[in-house]
N, C-alpha and C. Protein backbone atom coordinates (compact mmCIF):
# COMPACT_ATOMS: atom_id res chain seq x y z
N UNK A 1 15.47 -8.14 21.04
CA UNK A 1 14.54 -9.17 20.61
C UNK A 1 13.87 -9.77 21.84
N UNK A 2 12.30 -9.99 21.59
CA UNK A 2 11.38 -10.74 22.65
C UNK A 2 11.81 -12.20 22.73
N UNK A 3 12.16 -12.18 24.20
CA UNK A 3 12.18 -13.73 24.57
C UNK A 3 11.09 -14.71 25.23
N UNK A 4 9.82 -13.98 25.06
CA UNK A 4 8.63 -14.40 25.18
C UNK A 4 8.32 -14.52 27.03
N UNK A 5 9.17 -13.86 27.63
CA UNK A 5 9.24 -14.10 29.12
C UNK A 5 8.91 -12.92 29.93
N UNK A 6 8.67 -11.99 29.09
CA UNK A 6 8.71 -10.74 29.45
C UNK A 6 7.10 -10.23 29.97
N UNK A 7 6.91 -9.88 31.07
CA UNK A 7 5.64 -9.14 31.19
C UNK A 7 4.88 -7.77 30.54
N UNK A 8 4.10 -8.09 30.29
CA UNK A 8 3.68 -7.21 29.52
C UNK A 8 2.73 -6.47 30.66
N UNK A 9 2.59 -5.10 30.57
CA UNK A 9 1.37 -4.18 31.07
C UNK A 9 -0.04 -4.19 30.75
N UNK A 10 -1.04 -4.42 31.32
CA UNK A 10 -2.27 -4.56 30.66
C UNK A 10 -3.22 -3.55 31.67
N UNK A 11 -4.04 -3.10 30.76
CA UNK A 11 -4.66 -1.69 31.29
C UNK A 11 -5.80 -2.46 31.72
N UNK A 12 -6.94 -2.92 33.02
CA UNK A 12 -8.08 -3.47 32.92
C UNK A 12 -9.17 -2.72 33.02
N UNK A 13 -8.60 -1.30 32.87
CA UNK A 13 -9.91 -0.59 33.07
C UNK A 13 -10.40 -0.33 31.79
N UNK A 14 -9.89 -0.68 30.85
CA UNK A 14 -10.63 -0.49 29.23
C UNK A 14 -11.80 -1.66 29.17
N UNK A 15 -12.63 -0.05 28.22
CA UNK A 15 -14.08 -0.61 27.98
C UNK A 15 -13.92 -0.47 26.81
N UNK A 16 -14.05 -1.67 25.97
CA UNK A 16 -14.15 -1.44 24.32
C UNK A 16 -16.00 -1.19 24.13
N UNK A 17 -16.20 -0.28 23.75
CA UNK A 17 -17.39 0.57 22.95
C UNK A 17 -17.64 0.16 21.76
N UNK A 18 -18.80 -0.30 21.09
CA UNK A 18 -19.33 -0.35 19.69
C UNK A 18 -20.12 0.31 19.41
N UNK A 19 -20.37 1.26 18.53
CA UNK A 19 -21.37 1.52 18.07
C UNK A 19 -21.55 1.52 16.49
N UNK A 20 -22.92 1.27 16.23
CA UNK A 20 -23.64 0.58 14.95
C UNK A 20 -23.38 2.15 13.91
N UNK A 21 -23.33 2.97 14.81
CA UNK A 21 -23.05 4.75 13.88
C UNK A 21 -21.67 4.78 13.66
N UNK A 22 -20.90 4.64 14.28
CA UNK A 22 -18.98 4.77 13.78
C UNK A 22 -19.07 4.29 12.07
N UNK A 23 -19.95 3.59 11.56
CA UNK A 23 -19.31 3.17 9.92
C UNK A 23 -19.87 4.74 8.81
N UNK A 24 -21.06 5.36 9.42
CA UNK A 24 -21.41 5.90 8.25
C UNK A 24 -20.93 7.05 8.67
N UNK A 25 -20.32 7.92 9.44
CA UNK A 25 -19.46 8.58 9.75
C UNK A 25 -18.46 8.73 8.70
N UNK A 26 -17.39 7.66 8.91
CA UNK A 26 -16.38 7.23 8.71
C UNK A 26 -17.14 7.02 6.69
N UNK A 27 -18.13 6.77 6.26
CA UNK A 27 -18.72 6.84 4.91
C UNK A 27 -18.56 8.80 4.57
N UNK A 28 -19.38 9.21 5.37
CA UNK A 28 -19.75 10.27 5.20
C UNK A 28 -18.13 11.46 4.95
N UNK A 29 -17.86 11.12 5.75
CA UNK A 29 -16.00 10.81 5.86
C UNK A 29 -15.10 11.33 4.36
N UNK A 30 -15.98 9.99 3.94
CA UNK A 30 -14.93 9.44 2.30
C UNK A 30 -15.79 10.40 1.26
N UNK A 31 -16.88 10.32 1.12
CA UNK A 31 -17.70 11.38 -0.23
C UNK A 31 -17.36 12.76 0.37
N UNK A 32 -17.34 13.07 1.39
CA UNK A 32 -16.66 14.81 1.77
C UNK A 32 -15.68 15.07 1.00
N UNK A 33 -14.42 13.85 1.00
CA UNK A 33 -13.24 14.31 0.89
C UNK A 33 -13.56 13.74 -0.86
N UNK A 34 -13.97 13.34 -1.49
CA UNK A 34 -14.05 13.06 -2.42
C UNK A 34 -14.51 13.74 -3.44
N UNK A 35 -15.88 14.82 -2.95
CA UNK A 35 -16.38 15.57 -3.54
C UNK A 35 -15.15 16.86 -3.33
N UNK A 36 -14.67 16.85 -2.34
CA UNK A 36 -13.66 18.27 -2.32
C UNK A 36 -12.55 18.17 -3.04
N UNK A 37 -11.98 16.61 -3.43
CA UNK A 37 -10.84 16.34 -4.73
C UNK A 37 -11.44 16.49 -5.49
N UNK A 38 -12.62 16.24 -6.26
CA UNK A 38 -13.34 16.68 -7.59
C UNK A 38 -13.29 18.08 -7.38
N UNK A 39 -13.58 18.73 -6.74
CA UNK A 39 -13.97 20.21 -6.54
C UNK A 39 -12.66 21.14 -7.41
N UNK A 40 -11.58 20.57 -6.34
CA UNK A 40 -10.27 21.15 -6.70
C UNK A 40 -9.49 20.66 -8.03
N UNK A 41 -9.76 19.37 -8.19
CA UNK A 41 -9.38 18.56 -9.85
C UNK A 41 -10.12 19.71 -10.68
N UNK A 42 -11.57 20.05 -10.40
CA UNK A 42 -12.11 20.53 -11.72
C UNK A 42 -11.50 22.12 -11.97
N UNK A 43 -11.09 22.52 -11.00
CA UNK A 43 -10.77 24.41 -10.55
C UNK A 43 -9.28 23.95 -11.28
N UNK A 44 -8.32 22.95 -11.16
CA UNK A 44 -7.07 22.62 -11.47
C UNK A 44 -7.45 22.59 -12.88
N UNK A 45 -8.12 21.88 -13.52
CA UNK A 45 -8.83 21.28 -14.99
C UNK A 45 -8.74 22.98 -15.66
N UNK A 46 -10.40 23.61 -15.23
CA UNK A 46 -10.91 24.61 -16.15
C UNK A 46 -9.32 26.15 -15.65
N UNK A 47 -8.81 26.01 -14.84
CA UNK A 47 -7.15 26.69 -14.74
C UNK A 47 -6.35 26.42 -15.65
N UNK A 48 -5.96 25.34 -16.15
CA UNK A 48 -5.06 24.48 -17.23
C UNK A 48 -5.83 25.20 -18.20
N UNK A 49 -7.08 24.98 -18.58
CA UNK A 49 -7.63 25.14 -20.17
C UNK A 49 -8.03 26.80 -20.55
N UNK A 50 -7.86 27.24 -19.16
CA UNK A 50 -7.92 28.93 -19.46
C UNK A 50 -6.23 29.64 -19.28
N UNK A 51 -5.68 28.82 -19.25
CA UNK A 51 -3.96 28.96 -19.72
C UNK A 51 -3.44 28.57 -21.01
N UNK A 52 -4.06 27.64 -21.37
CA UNK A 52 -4.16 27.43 -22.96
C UNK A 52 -4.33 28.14 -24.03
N UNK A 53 -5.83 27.85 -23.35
CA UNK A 53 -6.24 29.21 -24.29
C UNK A 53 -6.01 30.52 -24.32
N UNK A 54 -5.60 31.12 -23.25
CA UNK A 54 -4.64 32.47 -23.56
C UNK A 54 -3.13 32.36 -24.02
N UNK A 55 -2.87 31.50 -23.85
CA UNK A 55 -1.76 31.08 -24.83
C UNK A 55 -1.71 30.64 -26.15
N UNK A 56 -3.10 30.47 -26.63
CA UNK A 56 -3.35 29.92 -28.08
C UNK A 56 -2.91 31.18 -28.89
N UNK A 57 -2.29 31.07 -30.43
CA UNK A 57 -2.35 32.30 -31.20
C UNK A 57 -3.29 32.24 -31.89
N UNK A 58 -3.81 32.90 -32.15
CA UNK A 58 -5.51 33.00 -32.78
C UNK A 58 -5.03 33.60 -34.21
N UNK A 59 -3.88 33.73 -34.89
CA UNK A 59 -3.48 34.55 -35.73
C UNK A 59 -2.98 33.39 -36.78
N UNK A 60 -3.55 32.30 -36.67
CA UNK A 60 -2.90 31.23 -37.99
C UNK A 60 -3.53 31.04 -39.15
């Protein structure tokens, strides 16, 4: 446990960087991966319903 006495290390050669482009990245980011879970949900989906249906008996 910290006894508040302790020195800590501090790096001074850090340059914190902003830039106004890091958010839509980080957007562009989220609909990639979003459109590629729909992608695979729907291939998972029309898989399920063409297992069904070859499993349906058509003979009732």
């Amino acid at each position: 446990m910290s006894t508040g006495k302790e020195q800590l290390d501090v790096e001074d050669d850090f340059i914190a960087v902003e830039s106004d482009d890091a958010e839509p990245v980080v957007v562009e980011v989220a609909k990639t991966n979003l459109s590629k879970r729909r992608t695979i949900d729907n291939l998972l989906e029309e898989r399920r319903l063409q297992k069904q249906l070859a499993d349906y008996d058509f003979d009732l």
